[in-house]
N, C-alpha and C. Protein backbone atom coordinates (compact mmCIF):
# COMPACT_ATOMS: atom_id res chain seq x y z
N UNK A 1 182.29 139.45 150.15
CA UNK A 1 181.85 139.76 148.81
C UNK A 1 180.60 138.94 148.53
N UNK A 2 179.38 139.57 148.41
CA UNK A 2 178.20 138.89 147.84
C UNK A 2 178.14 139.13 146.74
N UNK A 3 177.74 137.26 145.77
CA UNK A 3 177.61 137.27 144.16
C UNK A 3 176.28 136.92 144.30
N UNK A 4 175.47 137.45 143.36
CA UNK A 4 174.08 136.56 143.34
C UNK A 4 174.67 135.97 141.36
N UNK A 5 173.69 135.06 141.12
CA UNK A 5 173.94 134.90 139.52
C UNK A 5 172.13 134.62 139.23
N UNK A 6 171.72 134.69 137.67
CA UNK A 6 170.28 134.39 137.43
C UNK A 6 170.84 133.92 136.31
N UNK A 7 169.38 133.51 135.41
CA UNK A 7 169.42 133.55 134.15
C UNK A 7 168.34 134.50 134.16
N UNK A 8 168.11 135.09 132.82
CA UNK A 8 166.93 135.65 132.32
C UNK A 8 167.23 135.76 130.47
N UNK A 9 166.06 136.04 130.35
CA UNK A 9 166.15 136.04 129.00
C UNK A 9 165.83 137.82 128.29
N UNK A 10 166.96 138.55 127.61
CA UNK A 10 166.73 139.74 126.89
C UNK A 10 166.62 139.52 125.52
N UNK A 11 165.76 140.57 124.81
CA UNK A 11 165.24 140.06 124.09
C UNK A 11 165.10 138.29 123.39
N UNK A 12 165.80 138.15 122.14
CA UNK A 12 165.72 136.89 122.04
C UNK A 12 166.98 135.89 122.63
N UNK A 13 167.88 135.96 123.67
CA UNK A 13 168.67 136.28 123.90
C UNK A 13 168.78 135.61 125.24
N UNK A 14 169.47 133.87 125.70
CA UNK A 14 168.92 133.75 127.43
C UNK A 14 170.65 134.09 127.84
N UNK A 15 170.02 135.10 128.85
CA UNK A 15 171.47 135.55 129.70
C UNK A 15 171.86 134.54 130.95
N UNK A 16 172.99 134.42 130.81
CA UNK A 16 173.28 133.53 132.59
C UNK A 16 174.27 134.34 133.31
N UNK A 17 174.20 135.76 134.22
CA UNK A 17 174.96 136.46 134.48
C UNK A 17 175.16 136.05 136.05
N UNK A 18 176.03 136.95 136.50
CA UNK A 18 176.79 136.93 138.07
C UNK A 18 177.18 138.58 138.28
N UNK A 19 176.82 138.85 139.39
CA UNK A 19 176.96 140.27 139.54
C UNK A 19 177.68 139.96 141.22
N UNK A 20 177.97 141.36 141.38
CA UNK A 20 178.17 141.25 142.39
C UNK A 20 177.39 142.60 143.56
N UNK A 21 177.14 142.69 145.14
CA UNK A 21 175.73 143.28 145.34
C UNK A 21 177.07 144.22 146.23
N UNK A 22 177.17 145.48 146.40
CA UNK A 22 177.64 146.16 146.19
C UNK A 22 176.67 147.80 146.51
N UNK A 23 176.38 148.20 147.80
CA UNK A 23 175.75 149.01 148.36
C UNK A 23 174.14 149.44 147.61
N UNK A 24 173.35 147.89 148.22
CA UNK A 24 171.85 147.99 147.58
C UNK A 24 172.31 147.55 146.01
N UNK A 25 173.08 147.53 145.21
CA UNK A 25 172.98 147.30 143.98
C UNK A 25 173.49 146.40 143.11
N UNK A 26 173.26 145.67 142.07
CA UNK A 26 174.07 144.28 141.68
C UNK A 26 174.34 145.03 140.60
N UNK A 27 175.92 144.84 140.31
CA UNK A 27 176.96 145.09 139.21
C UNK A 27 177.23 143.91 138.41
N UNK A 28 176.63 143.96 137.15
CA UNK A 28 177.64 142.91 136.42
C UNK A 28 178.83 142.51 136.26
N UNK A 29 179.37 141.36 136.54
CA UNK A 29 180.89 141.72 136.32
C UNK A 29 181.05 139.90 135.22
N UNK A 30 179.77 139.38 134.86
CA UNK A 30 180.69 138.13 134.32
C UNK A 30 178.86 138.03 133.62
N UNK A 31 179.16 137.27 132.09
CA UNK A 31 177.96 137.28 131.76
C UNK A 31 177.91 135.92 130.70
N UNK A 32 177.22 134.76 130.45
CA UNK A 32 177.30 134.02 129.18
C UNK A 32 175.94 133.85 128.61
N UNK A 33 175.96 134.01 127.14
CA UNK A 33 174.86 134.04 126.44
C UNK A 33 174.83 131.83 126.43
N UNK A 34 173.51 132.10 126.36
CA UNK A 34 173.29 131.00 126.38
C UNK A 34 172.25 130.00 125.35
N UNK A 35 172.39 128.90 124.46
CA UNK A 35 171.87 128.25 123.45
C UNK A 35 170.68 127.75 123.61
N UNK A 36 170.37 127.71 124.97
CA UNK A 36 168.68 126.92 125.35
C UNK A 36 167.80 127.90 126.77
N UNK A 37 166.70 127.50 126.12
CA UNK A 37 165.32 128.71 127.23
C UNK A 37 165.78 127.33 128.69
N UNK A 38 165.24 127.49 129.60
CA UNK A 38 165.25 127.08 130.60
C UNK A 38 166.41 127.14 131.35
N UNK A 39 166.66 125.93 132.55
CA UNK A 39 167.69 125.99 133.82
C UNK A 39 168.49 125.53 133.31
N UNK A 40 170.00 126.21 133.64
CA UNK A 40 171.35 125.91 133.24
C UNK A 40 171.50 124.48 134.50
N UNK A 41 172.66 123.99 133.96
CA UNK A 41 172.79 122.97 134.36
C UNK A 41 174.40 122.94 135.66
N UNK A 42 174.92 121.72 135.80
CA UNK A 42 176.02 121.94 136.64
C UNK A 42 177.18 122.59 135.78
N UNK A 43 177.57 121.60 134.88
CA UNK A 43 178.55 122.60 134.24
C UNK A 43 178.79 123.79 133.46
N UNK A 44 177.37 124.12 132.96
CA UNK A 44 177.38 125.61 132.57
C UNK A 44 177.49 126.95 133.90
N UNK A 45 176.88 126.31 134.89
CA UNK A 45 177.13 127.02 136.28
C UNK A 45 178.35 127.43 136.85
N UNK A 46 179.10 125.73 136.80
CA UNK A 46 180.64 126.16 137.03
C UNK A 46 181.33 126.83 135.81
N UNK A 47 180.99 127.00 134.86
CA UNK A 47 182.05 127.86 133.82
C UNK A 47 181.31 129.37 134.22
N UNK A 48 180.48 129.71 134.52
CA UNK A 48 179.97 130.83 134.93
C UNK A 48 180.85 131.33 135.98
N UNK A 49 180.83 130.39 137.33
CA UNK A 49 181.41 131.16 138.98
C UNK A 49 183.11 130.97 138.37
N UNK A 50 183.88 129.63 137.63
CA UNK A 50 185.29 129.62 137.79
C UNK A 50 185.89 131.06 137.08
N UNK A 51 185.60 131.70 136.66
CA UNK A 51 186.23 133.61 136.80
C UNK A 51 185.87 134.12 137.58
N UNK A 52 184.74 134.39 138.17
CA UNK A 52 184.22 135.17 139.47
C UNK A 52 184.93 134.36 140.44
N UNK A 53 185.10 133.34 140.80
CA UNK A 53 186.01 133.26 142.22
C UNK A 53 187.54 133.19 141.93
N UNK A 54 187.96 133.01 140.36
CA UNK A 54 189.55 133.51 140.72
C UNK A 54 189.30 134.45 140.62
N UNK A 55 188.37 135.53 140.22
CA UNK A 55 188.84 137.18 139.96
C UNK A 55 188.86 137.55 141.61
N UNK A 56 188.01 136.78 142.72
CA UNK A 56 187.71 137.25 143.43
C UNK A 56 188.65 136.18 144.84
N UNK A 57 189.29 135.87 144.55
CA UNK A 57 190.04 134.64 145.35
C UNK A 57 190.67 135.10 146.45
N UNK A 58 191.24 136.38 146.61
CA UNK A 58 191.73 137.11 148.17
C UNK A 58 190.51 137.53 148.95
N UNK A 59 189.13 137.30 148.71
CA UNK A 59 187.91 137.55 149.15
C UNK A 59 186.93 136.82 150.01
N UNK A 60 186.45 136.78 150.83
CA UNK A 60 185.75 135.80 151.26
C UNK A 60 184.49 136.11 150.46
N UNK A 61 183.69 135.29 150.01
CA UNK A 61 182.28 134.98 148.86
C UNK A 61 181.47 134.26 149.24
N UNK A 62 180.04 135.35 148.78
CA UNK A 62 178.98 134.36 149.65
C UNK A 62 177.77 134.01 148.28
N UNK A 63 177.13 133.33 147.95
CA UNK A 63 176.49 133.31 146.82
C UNK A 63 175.24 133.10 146.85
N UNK A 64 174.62 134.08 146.02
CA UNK A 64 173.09 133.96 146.38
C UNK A 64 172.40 133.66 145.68
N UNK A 65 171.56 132.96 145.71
CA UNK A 65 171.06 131.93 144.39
C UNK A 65 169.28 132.02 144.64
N UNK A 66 168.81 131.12 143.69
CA UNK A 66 167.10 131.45 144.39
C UNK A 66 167.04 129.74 143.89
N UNK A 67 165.93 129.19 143.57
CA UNK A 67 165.43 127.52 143.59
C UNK A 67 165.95 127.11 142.10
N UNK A 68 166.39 127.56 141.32
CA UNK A 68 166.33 126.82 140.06
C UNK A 68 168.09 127.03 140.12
N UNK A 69 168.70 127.00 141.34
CA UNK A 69 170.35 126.72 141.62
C UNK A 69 169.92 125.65 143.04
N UNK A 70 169.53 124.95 142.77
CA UNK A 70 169.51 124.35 144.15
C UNK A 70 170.15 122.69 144.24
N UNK A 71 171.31 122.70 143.33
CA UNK A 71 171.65 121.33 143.11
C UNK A 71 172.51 121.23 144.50
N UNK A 72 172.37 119.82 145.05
CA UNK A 72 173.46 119.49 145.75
C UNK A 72 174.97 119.48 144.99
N UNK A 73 175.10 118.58 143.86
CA UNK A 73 176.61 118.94 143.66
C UNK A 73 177.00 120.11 143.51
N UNK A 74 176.09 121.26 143.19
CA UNK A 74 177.01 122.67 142.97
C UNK A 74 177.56 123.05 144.50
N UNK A 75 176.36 123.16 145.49
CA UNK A 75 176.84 123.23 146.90
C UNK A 75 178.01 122.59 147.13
N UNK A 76 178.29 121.50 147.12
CA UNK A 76 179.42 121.05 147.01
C UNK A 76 180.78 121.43 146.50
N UNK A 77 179.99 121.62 145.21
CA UNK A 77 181.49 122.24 144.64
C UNK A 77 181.84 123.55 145.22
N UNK A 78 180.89 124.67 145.47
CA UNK A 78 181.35 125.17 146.09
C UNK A 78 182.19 125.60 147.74
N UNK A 79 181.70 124.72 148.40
CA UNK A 79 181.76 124.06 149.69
C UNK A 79 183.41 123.57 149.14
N UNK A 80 183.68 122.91 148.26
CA UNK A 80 184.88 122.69 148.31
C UNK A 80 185.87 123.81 147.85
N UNK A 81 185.56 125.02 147.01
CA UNK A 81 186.14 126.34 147.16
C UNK A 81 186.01 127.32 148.03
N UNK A 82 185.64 126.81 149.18
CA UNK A 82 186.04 127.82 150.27
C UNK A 82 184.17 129.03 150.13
N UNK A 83 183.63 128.51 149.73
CA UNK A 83 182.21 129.26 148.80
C UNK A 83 181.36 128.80 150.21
């Protein structure tokens, strides 16, 4: 199962979603509106993936991220869920 997650911002509005990629195409399946413009941090990250990997927990999960996810502790944390 490949998740990618972003933020972006719609209209006035910053999204921090997780989809999942799904023949060429990313499906939303988990989404949090968010209180500040810029990079989410560690723990807004983990309240983001902890539903996407229990929804997805009989699955093996691979996560695809781009540079503004590039913390070592998240690797970690995920590294310690089997991620």
């Amino acid at each position: 199962m490949y998740v990618s997650w972003d933020r972006t911002q719609w209209k006035q509005n910053h999204l921090f979603m997780a989809a999942v990629i799904w023949q060429k195409r990313a499906w939303p399946i988990y989404w949090q509106f968010l209180s500040k413009q810029g990079n989410t941090n560690l723990v807004q990250q983990q309240a983001l993936l902890r539903p996407v990997l229990k929804l997805f927990s009989s699955y093996e999960i691979v996560v695809i991220r781009d540079r503004g996810f590039r913390s070592v502790r998240l690797a970690q944390w995920l590294d310690e869920r089997g991620v």
